[in-house]
C-alpha atoms as a PDB file:
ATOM      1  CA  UNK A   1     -16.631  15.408   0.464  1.00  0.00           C
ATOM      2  CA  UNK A   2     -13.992  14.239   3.068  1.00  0.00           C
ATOM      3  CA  UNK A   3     -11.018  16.606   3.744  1.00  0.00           C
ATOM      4  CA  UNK A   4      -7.916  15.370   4.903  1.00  0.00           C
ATOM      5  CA  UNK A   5      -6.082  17.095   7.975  1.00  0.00           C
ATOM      6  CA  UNK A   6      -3.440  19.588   7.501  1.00  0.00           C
ATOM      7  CA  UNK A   7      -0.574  16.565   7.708  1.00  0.00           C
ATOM      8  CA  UNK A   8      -2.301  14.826   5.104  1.00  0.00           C
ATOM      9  CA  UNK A   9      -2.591  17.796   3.056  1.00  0.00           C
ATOM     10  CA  UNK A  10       1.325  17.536   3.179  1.00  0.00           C
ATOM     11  CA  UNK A  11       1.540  13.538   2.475  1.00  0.00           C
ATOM     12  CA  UNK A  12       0.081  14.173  -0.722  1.00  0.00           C
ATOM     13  CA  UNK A  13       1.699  17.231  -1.340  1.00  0.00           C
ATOM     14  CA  UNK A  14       4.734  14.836  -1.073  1.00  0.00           C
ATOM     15  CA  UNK A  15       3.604  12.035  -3.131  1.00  0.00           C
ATOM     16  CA  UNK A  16       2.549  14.555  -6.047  1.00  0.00           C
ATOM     17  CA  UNK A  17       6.018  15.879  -5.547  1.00  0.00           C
ATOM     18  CA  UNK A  18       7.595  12.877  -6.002  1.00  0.00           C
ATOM     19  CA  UNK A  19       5.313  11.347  -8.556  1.00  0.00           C
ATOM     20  CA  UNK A  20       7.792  11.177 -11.532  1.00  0.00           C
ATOM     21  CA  UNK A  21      10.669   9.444  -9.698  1.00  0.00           C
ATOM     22  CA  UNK A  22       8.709   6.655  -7.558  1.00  0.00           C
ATOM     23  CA  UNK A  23       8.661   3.882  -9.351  1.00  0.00           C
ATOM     24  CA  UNK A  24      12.611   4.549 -10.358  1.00  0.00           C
ATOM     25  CA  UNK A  25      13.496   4.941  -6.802  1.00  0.00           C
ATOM     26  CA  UNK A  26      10.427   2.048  -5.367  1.00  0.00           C
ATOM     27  CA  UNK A  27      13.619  -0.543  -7.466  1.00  0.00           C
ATOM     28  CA  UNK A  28      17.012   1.319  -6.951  1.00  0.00           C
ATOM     29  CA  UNK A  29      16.344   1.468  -3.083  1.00  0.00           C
ATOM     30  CA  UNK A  30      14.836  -2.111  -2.551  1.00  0.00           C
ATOM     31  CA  UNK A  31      16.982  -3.341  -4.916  1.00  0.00           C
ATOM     32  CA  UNK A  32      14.304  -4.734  -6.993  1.00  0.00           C
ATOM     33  CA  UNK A  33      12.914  -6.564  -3.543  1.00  0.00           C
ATOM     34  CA  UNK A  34       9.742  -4.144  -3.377  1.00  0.00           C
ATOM     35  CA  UNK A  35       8.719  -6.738  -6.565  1.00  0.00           C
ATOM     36  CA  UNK A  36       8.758  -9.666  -4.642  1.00  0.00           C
ATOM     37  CA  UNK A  37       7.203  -8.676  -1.797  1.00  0.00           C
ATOM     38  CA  UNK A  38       4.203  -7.431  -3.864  1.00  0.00           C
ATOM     39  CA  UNK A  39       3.383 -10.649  -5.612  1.00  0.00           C
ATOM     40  CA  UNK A  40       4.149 -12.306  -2.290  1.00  0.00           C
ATOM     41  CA  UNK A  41       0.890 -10.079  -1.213  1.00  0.00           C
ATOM     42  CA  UNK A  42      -1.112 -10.771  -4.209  1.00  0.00           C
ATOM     43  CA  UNK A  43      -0.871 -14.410  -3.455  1.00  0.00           C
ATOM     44  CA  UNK A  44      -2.350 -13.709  -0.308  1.00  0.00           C
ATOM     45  CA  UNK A  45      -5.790 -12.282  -1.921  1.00  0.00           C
ATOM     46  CA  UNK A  46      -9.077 -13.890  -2.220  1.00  0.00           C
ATOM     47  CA  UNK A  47     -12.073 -13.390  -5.096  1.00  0.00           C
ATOM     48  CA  UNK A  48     -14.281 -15.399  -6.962  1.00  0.00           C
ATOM     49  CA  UNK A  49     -14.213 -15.862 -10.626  1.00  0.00           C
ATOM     50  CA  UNK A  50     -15.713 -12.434 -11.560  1.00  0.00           C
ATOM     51  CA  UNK A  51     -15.252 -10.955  -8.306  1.00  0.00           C
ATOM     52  CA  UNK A  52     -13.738  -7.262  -8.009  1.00  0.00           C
ATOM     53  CA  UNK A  53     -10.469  -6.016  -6.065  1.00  0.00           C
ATOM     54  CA  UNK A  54      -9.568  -3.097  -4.162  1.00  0.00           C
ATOM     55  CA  UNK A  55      -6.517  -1.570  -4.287  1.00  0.00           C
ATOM     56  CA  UNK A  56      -6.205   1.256  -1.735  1.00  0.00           C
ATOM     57  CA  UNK A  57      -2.991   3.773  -2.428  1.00  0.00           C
ATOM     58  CA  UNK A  58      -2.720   2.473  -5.601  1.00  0.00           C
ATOM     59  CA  UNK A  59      -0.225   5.188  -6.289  1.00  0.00           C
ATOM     60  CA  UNK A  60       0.868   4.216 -10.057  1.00  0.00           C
ATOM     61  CA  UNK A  61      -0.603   1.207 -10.203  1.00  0.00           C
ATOM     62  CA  UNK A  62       1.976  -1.642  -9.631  1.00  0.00           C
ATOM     63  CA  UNK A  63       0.018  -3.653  -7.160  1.00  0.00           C
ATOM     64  CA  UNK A  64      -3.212  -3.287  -9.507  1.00  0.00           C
ATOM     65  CA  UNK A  65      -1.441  -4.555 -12.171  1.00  0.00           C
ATOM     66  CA  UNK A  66      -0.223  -7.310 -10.637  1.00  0.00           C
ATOM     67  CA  UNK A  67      -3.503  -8.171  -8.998  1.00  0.00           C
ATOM     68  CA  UNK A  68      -4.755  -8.507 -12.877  1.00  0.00           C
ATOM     69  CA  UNK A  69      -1.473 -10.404 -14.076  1.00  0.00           C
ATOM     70  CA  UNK A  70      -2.648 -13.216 -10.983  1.00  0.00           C
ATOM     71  CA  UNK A  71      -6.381 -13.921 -11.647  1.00  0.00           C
ATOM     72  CA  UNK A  72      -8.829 -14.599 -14.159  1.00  0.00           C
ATOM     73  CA  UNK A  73      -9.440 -12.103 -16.735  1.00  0.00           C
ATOM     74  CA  UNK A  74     -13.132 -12.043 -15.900  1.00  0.00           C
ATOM     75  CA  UNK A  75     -11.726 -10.733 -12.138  1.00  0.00           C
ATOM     76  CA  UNK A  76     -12.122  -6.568 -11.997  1.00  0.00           C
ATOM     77  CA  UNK A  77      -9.465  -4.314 -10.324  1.00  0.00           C
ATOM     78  CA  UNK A  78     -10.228  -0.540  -8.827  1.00  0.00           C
ATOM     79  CA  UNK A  79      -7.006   1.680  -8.093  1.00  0.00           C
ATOM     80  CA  UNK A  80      -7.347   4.825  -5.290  1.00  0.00           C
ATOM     81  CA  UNK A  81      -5.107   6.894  -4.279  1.00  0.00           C
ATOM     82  CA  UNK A  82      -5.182  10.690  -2.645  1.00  0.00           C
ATOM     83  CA  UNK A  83      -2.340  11.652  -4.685  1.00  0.00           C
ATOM     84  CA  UNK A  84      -4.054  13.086  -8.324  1.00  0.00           C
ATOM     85  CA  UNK A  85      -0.415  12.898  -9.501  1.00  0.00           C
ATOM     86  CA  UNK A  86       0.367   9.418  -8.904  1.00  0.00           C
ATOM     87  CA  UNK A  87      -3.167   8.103 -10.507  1.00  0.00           C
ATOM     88  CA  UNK A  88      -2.035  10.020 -13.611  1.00  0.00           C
ATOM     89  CA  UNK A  89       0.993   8.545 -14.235  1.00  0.00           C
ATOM     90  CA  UNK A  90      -1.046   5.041 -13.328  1.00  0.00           C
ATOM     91  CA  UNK A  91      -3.436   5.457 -15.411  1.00  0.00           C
ATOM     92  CA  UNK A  92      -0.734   5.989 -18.344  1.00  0.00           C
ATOM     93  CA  UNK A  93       1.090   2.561 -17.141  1.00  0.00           C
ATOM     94  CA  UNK A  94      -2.689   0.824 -17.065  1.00  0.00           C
ATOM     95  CA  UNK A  95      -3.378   1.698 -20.625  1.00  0.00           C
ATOM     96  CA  UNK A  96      -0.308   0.685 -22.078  1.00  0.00           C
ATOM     97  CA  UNK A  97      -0.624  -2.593 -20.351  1.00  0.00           C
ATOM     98  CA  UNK A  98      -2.349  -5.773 -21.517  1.00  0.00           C
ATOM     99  CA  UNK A  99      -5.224  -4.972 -18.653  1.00  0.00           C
ATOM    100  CA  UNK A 100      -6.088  -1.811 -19.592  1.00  0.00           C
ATOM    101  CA  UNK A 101      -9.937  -3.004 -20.003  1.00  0.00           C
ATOM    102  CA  UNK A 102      -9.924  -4.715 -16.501  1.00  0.00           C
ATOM    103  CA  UNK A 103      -8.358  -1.855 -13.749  1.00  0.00           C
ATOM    104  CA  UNK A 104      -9.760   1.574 -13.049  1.00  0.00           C
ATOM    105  CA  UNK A 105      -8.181   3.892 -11.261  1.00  0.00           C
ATOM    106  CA  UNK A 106      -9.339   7.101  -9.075  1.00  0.00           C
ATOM    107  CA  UNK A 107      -8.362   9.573  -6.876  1.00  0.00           C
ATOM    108  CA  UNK A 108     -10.200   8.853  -3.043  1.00  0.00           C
ATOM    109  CA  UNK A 109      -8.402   8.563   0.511  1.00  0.00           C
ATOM    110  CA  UNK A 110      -8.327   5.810   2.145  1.00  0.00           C
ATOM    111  CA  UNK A 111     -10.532   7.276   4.985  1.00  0.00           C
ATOM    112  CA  UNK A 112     -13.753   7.497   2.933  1.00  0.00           C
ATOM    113  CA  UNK A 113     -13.593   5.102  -0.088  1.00  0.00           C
ATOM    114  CA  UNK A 114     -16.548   6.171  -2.472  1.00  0.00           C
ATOM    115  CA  UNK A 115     -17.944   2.415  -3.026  1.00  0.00           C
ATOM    116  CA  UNK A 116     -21.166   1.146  -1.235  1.00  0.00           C
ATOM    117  CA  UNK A 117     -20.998  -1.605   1.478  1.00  0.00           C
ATOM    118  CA  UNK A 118     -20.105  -5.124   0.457  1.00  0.00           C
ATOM    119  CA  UNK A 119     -18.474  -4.150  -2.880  1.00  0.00           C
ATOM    120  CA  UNK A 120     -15.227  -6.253  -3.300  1.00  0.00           C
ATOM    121  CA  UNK A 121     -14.049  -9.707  -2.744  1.00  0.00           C
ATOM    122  CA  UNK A 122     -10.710  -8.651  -1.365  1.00  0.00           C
ATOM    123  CA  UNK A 123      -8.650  -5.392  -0.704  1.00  0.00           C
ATOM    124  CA  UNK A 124      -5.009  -4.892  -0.693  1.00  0.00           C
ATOM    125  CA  UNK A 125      -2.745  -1.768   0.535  1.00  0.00           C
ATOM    126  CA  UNK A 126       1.029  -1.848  -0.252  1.00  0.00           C
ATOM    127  CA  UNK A 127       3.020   1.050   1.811  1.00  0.00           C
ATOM    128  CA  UNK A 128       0.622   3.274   2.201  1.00  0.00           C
ATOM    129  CA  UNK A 129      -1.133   2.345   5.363  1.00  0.00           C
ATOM    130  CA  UNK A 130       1.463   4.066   7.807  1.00  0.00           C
ATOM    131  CA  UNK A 131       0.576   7.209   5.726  1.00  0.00           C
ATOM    132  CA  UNK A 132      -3.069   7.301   6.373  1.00  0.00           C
ATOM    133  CA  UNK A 133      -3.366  10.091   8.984  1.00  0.00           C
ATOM    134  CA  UNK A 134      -6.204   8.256  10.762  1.00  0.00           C
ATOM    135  CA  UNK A 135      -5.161   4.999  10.737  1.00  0.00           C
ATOM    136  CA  UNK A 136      -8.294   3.203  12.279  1.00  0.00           C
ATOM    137  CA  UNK A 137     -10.842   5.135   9.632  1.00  0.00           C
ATOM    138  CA  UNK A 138      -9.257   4.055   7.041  1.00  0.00           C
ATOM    139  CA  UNK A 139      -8.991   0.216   8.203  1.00  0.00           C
ATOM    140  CA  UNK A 140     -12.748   0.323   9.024  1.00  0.00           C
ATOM    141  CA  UNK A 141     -13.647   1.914   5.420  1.00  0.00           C
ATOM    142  CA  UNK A 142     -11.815  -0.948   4.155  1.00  0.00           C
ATOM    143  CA  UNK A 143     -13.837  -3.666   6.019  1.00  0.00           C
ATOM    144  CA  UNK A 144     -17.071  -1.411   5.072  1.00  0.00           C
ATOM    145  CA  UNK A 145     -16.503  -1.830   1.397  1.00  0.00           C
ATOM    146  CA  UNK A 146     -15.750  -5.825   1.747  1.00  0.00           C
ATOM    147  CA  UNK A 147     -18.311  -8.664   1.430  1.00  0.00           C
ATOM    148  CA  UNK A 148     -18.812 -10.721   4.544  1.00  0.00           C
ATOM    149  CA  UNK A 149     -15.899 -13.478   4.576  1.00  0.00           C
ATOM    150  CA  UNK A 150     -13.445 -10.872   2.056  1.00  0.00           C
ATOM    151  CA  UNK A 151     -10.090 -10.668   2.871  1.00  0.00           C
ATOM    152  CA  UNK A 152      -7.820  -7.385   3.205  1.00  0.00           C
ATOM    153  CA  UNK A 153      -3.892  -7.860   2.628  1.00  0.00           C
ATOM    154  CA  UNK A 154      -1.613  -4.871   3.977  1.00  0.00           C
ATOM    155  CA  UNK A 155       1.988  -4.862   2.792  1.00  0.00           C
ATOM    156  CA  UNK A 156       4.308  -3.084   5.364  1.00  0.00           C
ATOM    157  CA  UNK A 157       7.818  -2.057   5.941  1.00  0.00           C
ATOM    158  CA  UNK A 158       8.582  -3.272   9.357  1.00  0.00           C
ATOM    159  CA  UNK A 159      12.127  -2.675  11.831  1.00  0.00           C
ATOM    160  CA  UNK A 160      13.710  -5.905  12.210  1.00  0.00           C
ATOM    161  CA  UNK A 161      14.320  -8.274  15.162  1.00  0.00           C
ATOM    162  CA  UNK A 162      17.596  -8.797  14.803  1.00  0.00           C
ATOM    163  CA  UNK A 163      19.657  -6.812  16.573  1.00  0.00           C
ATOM    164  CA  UNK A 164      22.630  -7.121  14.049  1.00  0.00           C
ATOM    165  CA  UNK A 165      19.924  -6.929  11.165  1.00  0.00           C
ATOM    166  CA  UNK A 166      18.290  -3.953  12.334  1.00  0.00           C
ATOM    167  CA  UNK A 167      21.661  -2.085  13.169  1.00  0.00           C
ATOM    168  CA  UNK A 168      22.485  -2.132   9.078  1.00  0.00           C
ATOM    169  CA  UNK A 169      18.801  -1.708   8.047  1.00  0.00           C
ATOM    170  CA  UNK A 170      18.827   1.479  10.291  1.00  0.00           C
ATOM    171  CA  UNK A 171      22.332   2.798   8.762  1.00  0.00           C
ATOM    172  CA  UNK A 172      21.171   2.273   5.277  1.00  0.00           C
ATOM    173  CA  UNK A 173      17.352   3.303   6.166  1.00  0.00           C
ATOM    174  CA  UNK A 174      18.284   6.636   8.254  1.00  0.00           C
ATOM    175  CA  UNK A 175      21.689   7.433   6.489  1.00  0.00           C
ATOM    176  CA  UNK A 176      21.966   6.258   3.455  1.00  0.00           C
ATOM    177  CA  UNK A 177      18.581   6.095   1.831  1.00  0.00           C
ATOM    178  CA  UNK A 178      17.387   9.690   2.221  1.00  0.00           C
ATOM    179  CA  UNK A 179      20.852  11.215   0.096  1.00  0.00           C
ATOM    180  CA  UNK A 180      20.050   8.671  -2.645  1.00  0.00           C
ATOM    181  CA  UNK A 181      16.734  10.032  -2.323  1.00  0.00           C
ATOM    182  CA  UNK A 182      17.739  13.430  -2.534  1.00  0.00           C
ATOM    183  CA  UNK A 183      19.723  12.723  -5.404  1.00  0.00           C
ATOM    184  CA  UNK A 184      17.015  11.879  -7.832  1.00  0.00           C
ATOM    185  CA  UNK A 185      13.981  13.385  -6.178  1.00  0.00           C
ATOM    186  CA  UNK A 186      13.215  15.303  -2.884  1.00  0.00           C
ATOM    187  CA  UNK A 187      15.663  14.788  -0.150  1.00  0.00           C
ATOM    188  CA  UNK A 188      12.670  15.392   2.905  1.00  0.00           C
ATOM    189  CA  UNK A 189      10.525  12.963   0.847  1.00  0.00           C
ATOM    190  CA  UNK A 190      13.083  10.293   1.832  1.00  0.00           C
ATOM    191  CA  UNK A 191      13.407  11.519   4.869  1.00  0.00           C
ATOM    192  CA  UNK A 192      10.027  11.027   5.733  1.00  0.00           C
ATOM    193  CA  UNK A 193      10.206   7.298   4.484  1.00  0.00           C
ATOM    194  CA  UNK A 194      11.886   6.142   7.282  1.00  0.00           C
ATOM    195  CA  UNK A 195      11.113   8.501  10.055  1.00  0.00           C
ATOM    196  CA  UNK A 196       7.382   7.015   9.402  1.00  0.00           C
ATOM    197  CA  UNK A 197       8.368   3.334   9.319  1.00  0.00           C
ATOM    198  CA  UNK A 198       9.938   3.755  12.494  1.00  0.00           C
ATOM    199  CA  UNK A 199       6.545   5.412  14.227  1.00  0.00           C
ATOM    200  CA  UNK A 200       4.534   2.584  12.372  1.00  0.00           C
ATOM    201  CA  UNK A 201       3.396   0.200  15.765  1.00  0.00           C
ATOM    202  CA  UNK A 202       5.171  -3.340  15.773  1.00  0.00           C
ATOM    203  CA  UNK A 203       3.087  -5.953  14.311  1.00  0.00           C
ATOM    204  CA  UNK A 204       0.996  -7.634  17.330  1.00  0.00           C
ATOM    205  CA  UNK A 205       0.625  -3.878  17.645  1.00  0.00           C
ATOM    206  CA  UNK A 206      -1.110  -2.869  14.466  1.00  0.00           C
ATOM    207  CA  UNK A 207      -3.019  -6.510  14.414  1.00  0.00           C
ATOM    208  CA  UNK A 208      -4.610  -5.429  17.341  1.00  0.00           C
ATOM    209  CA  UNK A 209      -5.963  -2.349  15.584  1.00  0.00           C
ATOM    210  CA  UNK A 210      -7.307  -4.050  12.970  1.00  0.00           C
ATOM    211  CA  UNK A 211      -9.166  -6.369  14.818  1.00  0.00           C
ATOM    212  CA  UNK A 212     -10.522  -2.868  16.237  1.00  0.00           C
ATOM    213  CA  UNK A 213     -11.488  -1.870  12.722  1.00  0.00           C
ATOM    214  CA  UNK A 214     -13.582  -5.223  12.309  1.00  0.00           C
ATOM    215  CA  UNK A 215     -11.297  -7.859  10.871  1.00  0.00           C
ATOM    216  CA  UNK A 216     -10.953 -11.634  12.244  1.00  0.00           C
ATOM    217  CA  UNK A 217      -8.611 -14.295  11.655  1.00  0.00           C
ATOM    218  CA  UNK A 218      -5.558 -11.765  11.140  1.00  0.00           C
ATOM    219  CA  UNK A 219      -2.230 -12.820  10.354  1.00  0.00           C
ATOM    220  CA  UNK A 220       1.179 -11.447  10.046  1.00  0.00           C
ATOM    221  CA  UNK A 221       3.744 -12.598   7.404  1.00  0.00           C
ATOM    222  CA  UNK A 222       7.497 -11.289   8.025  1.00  0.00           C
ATOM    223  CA  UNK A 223       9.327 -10.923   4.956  1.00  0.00           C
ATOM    224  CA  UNK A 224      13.238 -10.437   3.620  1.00  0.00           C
ATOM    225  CA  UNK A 225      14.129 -10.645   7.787  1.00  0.00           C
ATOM    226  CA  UNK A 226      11.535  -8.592   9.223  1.00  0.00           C
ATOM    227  CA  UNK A 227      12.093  -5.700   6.687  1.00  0.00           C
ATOM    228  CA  UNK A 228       8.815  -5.946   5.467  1.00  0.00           C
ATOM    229  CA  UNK A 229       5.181  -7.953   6.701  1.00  0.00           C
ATOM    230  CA  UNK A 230       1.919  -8.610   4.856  1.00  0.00           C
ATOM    231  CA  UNK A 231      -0.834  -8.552   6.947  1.00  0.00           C
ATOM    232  CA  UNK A 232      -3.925 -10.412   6.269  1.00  0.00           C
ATOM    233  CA  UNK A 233      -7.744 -10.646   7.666  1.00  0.00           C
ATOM    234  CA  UNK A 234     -10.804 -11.087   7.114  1.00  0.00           C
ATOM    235  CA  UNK A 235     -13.974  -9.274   7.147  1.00  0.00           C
END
């Protein structure tokens, strides 16, 4: 059974924590934008008619369900996520949705995914990469678990180019975000939000690393001015 490190102990700690007010905060902080981006990433997924879909950090579920609202109903969806409180509360949005016979959801890290090799046509990961203590395990389990020519799509918050861009994203990121935060949920939750989007390596960066972890053909995909980028390769 795979334990995670002491900091990850404390990222899920977090995320259990915070559990009941994510998906209220996820559209009063992006302003709804977190939506688009999502199905922007979903586009960007590849499976056969009854192929099967990963989707790593599920947390409640959005991206799974929106994986199933995209593709054929013959087309399977699996949900993990480290955080038992956030599969709960997915599990409870899954089975009140029209998809409830099509997406599964379990609790697993992203650093040892409990499927055999060559399982799923493609696998997705929306904000939770940066939280994965080891970064590079968890991209390689990721490749393990995809067929040969399956495609992995990452959804990312990113800092900006711009200089005038990233000097409001900053304010509103650093100053703003974590008292709004605070307000409705845990005020070091937020602050951790942004302190780990700004450690998270600029894209070239964190391409390189994947290419590392086995994956060809990557791509980068800048979104809403650089505030977010979808990443996609293949295995």
């Amino acid at each position: 059974m795979y334990r995670l490190s002491n900091k990850g102990e404390r990222i899920r700690e977090m995320f259990d924590t915070i559990a009941p007010r994510y998906d209220f905060l996820n559209r009063l902080l992006s302003l709804g934008i977190d939506q688009r981006w999502r199905r922007f990433a979903v586009r960007q997924i590849r499976c056969s008619a009854t192929g099967r879909v990963l989707d790593v950090a599920t947390g409640t579920g959005d991206v799974a369900l929106a994986i199933a609202a995209a593709t054929p109903a013959t087309v399977t969806v699996t949900g993990i996520d480290f955080s038992p409180q956030m599969v709960g509360l997915g599990v409870e949005k899954v089975t009140s949705s029209p998809y409830a016979g099509r997406i599964t959801l379990q609790v697993a890290p992203c650093e040892a995914i409990p499927f055999a090799d060559d399982t799923f046509d493609s696998a997705t990961i929306a904000f939770g990469i940066r939280n994965v203590v080891d970064r590079l395990s968890g991209l390689r389990e990721m490749c393990r678990v995809l067929k040969p020519g399956g495609r992995v799509v990452i959804l990312e918050f990113s800092n900006p180019r711009s200089r005038l861009f990233k000097a409001l994203y900053n304010f509103y990121f650093l100053r703003v975000l974590p008292v709004i935060g605070g307000l409705f949920s845990t005020f070091s939750a937020y602050k951790y939000l942004p302190d780990s989007v700004l450690e998270f390596p600029p894209q070239e960066e964190f391409k390189r690393t994947m290419a590392e972890a086995g994956f060809r053909n990557v791509v980068h995909h800048d979104l809403t001015f650089g505030i977010a980028t979808v990443y996609v390769g293949e295995k």
